[in-house]
N, C-alpha and C. Protein backbone atom coordinates (compact mmCIF):
# COMPACT_ATOMS: atom_id res chain seq x y z
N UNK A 1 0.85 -1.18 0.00
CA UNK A 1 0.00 0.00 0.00
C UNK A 1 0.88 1.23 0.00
N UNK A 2 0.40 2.32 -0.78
CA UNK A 2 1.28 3.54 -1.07
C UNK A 2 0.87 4.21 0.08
N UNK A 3 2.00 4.94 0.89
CA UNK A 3 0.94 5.96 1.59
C UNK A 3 1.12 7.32 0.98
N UNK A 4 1.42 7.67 0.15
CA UNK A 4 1.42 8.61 -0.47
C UNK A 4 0.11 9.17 -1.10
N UNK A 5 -0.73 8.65 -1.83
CA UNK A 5 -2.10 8.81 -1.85
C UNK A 5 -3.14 9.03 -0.45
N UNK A 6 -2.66 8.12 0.38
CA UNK A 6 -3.31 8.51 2.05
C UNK A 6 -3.04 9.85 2.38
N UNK A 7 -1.85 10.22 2.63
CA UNK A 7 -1.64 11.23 3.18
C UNK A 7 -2.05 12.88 2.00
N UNK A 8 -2.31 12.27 1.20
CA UNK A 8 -2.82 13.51 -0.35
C UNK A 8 -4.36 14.02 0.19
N UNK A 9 -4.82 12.52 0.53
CA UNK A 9 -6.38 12.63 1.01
C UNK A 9 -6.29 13.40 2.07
N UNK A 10 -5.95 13.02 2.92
CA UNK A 10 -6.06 13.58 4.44
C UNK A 10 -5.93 14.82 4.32
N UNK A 11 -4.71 15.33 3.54
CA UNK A 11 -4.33 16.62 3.68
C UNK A 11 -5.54 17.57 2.81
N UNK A 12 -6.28 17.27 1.41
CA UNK A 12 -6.80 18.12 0.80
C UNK A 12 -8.20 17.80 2.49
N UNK A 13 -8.44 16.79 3.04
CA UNK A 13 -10.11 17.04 3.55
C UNK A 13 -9.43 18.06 4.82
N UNK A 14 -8.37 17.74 5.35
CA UNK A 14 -8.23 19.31 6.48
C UNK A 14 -8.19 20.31 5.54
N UNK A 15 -7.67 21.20 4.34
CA UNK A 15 -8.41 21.85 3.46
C UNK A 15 -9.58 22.11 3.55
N UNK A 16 -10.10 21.35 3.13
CA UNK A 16 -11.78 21.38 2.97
C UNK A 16 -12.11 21.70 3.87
N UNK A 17 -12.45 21.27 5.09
CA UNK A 17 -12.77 21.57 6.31
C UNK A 17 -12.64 22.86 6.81
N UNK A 18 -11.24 23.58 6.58
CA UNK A 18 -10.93 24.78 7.05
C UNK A 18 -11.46 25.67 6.20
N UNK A 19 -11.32 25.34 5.32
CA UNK A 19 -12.09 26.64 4.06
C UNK A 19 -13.57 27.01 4.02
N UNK A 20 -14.21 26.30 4.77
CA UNK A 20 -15.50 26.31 4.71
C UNK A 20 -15.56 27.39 6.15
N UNK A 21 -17.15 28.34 5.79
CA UNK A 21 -17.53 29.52 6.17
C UNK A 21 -17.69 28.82 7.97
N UNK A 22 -17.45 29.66 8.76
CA UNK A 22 -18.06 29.71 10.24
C UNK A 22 -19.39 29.59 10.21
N UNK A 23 -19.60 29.09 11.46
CA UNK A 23 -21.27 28.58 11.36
C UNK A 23 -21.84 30.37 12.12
N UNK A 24 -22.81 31.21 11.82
CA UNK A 24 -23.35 32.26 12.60
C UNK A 24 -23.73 31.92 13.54
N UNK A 25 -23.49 32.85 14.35
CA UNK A 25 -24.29 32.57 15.86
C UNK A 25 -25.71 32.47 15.78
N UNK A 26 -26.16 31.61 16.80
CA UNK A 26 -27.66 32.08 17.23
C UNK A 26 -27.96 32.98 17.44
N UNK A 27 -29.09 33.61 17.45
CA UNK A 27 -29.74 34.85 17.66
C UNK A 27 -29.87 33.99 19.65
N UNK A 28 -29.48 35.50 20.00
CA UNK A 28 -29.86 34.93 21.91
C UNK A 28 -31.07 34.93 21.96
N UNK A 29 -31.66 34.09 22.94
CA UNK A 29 -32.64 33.27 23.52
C UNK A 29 -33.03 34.37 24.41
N UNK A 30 -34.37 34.19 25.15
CA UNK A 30 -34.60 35.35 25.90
C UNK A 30 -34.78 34.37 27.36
N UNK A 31 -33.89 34.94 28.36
CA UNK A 31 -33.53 33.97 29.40
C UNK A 31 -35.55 34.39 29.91
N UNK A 32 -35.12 33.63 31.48
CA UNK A 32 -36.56 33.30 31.88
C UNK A 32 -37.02 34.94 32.95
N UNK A 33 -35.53 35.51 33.01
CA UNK A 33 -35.45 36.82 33.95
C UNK A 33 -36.20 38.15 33.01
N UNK A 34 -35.91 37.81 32.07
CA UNK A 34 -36.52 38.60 30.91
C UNK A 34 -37.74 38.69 30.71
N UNK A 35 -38.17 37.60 30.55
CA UNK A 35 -40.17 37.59 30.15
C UNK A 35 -40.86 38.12 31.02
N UNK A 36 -41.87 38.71 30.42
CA UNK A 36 -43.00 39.33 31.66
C UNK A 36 -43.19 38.38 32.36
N UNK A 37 -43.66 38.84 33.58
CA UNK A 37 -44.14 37.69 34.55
C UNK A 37 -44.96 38.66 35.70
N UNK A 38 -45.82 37.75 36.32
CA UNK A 38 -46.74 38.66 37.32
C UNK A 38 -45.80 38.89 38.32
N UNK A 39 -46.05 40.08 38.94
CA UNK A 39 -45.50 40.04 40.47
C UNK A 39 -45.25 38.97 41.27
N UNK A 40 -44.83 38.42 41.81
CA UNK A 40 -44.92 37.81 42.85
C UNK A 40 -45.43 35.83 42.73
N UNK A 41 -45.79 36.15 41.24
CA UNK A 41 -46.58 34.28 41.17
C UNK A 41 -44.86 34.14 40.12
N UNK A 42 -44.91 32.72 40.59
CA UNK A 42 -43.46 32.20 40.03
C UNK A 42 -44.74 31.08 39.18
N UNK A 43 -43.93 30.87 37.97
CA UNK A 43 -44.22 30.63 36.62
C UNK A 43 -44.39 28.85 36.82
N UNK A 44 -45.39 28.38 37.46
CA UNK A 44 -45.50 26.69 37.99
C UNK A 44 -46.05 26.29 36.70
N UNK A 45 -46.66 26.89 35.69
CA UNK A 45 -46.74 26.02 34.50
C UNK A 45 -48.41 25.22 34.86
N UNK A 46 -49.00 24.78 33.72
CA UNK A 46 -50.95 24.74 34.09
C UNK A 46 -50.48 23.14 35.31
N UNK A 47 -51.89 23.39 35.85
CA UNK A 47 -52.43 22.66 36.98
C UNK A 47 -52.26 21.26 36.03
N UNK A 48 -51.52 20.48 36.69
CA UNK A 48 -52.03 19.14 37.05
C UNK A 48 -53.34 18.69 37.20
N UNK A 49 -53.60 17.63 36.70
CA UNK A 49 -54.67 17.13 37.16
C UNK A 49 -54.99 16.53 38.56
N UNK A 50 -54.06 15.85 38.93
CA UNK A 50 -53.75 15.26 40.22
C UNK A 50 -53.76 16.78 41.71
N UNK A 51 -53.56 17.86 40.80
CA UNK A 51 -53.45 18.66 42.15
C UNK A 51 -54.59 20.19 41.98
N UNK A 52 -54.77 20.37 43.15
CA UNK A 52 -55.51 21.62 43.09
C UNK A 52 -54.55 22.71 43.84
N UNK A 53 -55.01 23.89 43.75
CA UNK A 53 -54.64 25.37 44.04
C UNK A 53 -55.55 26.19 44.52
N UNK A 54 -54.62 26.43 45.43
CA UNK A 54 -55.84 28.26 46.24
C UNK A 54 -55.00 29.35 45.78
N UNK A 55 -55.46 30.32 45.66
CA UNK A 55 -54.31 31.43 45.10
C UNK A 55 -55.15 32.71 45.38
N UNK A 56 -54.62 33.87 45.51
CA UNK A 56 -55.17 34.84 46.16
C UNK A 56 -54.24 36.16 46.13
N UNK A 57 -54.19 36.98 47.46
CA UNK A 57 -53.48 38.32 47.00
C UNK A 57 -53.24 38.71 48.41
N UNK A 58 -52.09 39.00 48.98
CA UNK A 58 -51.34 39.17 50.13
C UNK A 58 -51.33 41.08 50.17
N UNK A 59 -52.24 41.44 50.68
CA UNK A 59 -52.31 43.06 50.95
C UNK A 59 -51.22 43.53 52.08
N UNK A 60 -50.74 44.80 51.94
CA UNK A 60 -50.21 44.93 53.54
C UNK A 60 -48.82 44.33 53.68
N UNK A 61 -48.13 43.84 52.81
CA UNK A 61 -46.79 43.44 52.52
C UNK A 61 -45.69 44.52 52.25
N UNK A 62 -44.74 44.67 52.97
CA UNK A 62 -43.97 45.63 52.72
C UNK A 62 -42.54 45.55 51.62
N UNK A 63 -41.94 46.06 51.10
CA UNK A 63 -40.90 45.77 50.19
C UNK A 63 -39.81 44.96 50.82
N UNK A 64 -39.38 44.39 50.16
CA UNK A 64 -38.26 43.19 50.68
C UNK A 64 -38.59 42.43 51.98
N UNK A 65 -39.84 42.45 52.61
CA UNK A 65 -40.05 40.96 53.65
C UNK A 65 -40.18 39.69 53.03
N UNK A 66 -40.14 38.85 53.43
CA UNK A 66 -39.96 37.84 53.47
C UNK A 66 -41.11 37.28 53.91
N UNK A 67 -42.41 36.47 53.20
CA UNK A 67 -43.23 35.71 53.41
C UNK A 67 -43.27 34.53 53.58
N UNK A 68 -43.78 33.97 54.17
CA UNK A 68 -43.36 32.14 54.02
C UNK A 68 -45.34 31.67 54.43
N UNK A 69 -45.64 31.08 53.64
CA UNK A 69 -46.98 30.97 53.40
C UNK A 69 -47.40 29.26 53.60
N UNK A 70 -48.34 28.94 54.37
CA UNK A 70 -48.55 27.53 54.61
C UNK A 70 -49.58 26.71 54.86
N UNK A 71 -50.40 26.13 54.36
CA UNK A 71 -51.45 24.92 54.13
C UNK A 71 -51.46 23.91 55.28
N UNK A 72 -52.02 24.13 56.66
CA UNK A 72 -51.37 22.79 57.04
C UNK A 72 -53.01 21.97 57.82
N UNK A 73 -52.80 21.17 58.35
CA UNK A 73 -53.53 20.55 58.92
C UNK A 73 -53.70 20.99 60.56
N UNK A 74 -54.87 21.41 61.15
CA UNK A 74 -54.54 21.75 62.53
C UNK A 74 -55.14 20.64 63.45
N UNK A 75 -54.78 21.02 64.78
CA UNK A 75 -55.49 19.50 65.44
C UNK A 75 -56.32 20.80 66.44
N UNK A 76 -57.16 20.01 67.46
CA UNK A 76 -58.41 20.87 68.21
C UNK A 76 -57.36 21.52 69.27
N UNK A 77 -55.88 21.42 69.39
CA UNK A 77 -55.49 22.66 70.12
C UNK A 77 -54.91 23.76 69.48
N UNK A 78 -54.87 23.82 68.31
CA UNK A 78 -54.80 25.10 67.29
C UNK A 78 -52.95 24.25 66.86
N UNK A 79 -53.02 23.50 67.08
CA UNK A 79 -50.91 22.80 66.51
C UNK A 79 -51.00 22.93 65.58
N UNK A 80 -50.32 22.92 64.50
CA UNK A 80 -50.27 22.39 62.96
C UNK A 80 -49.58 20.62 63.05
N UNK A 81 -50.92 19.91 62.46
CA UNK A 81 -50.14 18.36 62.68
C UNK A 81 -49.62 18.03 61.35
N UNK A 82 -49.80 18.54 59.85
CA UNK A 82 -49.25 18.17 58.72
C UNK A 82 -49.08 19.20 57.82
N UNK A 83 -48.09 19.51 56.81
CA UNK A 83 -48.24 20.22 56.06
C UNK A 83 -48.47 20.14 54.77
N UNK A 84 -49.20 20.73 53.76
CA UNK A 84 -49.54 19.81 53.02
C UNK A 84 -49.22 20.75 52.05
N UNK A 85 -48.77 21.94 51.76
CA UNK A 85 -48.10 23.20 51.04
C UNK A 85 -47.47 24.17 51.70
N UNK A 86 -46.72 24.09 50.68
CA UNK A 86 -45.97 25.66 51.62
C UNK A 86 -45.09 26.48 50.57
N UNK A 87 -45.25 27.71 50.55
CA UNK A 87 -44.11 28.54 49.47
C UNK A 87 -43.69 30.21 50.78
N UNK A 88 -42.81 30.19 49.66
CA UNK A 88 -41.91 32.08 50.06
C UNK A 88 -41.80 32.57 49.00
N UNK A 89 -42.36 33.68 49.59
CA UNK A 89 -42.68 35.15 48.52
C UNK A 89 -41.75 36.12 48.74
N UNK A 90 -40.88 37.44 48.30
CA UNK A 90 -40.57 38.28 48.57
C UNK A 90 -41.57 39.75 48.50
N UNK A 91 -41.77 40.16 49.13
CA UNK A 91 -42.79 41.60 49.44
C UNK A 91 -42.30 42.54 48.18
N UNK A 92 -43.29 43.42 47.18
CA UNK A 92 -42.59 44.19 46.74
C UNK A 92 -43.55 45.46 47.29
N UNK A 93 -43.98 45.86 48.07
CA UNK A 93 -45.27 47.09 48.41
C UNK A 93 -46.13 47.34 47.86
N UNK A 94 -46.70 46.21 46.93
CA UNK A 94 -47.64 46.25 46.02
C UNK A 94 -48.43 45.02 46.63
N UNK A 95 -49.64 44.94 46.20
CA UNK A 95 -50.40 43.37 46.67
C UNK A 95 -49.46 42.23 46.03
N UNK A 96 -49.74 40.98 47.08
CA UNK A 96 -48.47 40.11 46.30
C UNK A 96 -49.49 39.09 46.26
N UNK A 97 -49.31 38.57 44.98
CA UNK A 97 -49.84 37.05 44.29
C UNK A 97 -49.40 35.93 44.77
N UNK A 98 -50.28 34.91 44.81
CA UNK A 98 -50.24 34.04 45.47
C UNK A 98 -50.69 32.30 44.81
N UNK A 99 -50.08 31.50 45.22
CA UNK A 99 -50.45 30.07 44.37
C UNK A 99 -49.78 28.99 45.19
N UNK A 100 -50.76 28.01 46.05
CA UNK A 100 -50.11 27.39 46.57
C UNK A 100 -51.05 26.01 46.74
N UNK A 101 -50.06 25.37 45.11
CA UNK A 101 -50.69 23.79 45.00
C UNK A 101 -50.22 22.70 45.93
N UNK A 102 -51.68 21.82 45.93
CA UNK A 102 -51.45 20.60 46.74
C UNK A 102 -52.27 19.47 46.40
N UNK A 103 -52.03 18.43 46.92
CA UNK A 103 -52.22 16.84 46.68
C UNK A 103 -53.80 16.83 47.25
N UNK A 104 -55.27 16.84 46.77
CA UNK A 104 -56.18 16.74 47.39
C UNK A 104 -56.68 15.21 48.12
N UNK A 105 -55.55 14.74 47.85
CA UNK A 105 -55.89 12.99 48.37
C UNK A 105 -55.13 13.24 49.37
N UNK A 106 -54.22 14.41 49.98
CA UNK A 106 -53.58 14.24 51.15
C UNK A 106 -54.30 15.41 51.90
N UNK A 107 -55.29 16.20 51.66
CA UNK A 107 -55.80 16.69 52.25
C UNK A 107 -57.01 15.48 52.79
N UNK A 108 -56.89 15.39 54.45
CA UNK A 108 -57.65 14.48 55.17
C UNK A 108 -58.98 15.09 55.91
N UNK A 109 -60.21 14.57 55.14
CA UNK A 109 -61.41 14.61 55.68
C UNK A 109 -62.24 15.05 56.96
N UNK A 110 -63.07 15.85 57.07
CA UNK A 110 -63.24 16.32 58.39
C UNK A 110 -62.02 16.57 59.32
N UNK A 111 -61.08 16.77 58.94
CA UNK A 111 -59.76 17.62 60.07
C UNK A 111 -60.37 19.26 59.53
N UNK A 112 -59.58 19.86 60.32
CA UNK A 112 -59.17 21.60 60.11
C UNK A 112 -58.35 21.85 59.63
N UNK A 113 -58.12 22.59 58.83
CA UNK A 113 -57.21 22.60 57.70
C UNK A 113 -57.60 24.70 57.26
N UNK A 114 -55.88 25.35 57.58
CA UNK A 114 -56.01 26.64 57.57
C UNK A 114 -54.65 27.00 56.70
N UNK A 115 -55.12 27.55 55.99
CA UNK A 115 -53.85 28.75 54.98
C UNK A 115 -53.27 30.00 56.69
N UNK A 116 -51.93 29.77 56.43
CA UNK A 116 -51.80 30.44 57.38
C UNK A 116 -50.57 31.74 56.75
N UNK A 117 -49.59 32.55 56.77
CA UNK A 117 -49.03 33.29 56.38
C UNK A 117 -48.20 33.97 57.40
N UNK A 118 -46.48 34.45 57.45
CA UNK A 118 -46.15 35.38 58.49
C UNK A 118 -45.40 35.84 57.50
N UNK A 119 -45.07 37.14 57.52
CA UNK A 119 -43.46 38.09 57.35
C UNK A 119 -42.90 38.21 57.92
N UNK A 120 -41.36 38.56 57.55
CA UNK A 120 -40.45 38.67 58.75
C UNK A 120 -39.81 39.75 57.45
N UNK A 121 -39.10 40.77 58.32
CA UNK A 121 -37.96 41.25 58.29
C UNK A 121 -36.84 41.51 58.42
N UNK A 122 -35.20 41.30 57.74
CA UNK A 122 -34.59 41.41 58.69
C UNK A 122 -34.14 40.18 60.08
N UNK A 123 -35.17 39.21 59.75
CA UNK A 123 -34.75 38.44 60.39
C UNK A 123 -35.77 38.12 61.81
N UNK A 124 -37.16 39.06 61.74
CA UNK A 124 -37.77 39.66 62.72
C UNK A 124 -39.23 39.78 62.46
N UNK A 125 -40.06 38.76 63.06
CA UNK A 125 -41.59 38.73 62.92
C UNK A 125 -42.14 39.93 62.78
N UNK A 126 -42.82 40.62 62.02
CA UNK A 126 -43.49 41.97 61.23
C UNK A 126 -44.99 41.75 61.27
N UNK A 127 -45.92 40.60 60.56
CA UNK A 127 -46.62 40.79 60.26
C UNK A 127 -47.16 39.33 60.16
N UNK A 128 -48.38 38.83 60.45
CA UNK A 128 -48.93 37.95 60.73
C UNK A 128 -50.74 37.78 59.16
N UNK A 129 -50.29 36.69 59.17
CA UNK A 129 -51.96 36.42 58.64
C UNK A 129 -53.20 35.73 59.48
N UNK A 130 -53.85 36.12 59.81
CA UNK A 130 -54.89 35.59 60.89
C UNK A 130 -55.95 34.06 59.86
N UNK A 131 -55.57 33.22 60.91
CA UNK A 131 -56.27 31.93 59.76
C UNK A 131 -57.12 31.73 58.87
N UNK A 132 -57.17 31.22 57.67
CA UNK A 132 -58.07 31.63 57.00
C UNK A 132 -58.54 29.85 56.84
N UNK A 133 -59.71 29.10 57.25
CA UNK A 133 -60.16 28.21 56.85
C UNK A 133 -60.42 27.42 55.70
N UNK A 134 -60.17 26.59 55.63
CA UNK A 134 -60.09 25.59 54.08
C UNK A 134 -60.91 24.99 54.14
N UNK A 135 -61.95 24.59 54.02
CA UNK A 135 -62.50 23.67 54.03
C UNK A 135 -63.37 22.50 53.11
N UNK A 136 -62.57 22.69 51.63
CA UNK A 136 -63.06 21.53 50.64
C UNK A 136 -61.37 21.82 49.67
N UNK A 137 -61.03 20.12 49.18
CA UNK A 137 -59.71 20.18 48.65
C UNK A 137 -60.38 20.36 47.18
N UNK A 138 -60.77 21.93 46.44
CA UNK A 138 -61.18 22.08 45.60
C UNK A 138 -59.89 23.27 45.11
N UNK A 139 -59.57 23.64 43.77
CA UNK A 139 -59.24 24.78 43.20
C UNK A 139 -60.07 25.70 43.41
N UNK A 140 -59.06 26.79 44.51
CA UNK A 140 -60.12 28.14 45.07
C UNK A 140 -59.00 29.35 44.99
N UNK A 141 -60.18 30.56 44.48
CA UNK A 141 -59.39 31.76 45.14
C UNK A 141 -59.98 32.45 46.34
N UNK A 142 -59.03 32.93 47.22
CA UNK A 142 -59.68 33.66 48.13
C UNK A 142 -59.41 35.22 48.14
N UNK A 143 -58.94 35.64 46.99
CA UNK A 143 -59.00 37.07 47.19
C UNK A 143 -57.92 37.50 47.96
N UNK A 144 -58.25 39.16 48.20
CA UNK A 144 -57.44 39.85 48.96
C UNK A 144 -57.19 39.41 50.20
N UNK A 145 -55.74 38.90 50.92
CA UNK A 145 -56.08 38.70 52.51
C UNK A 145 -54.91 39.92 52.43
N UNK A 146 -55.57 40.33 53.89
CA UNK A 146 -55.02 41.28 54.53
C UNK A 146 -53.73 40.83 55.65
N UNK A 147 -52.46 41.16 55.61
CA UNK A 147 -51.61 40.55 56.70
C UNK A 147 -51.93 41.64 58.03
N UNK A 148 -51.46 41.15 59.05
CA UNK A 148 -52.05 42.81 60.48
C UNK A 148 -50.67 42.31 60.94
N UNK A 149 -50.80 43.16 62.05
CA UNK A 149 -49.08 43.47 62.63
C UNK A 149 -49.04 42.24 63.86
N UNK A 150 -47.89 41.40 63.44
CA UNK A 150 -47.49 40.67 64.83
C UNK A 150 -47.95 40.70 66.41
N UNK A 151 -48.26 40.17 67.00
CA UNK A 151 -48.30 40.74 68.60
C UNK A 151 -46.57 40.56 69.10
């Protein structure tokens, strides 16, 4: 075998290869920080079938607190015995949106069951949500809740 013909090949296809145009860039993508988006609802994408949602509007929120929002199960001395949702919001001084899906097969029958809500600031209880009752594992809104000031 000649290698003289081998090495003729090889050499014209690195040629080839190099002579040919750059590929253009993509046009950039528009990241996810970019797109409109509501205040305060983070982008969960449509309901499941398997799950329902309460969603609503947090009044009385101040800029940069810290919400932490929660679904739980209570027992007859006011405890929380399960939780069955829970999210954190950041405050912008505007009403803040709200969406907080859950498993309606783990929501359990005749218990008490309350959306509950606190802010903190800073590191420092601010502002309280006074309980708001649940009482069917259906897709609900409840509107405006109002947060009031800590004791």
């Amino acid at each position: 075998m000649q290698l003289r013909p081998l090495v003729l090949i090889t050499l014209f296809s690195f040629l080839v290869a190099c002579s040919s145009e750059a590929p253009k860039p993509a046009a950039p993508q528009p990241t996810p920080a970019q797109e409109k988006k509501v205040p305060g609802i983070e982008d969960l994408g449509p309901l499941p079938a398997y799950q329902r949602e309460i969603s609503g509007n947090l009044t009385n929120v101040p800029a940069g607190a810290e919400v932490e929002m929660a679904l739980l199960v209570i027992d007859d001395r006011s405890r929380p015995q399960q939780l069955l949702a829970s999210s954190v919001l950041t405050g912008n001084g505007k009403p803040l949106a709200f969406r907080l899906r859950f498993n309606p097969e783990a929501f359990p029958a005749g218990a008490r069951v309350e959306l509950r809500a606190r802010a903190s600031q800073s590191g420092q209880l601010i502002l309280h949500l006074p309980a708001v009752r649940i009482t069917q594992a259906i897709t609900q809104t409840t509107g405006p809740l109002q947060l009031v000031k800590a004791p």
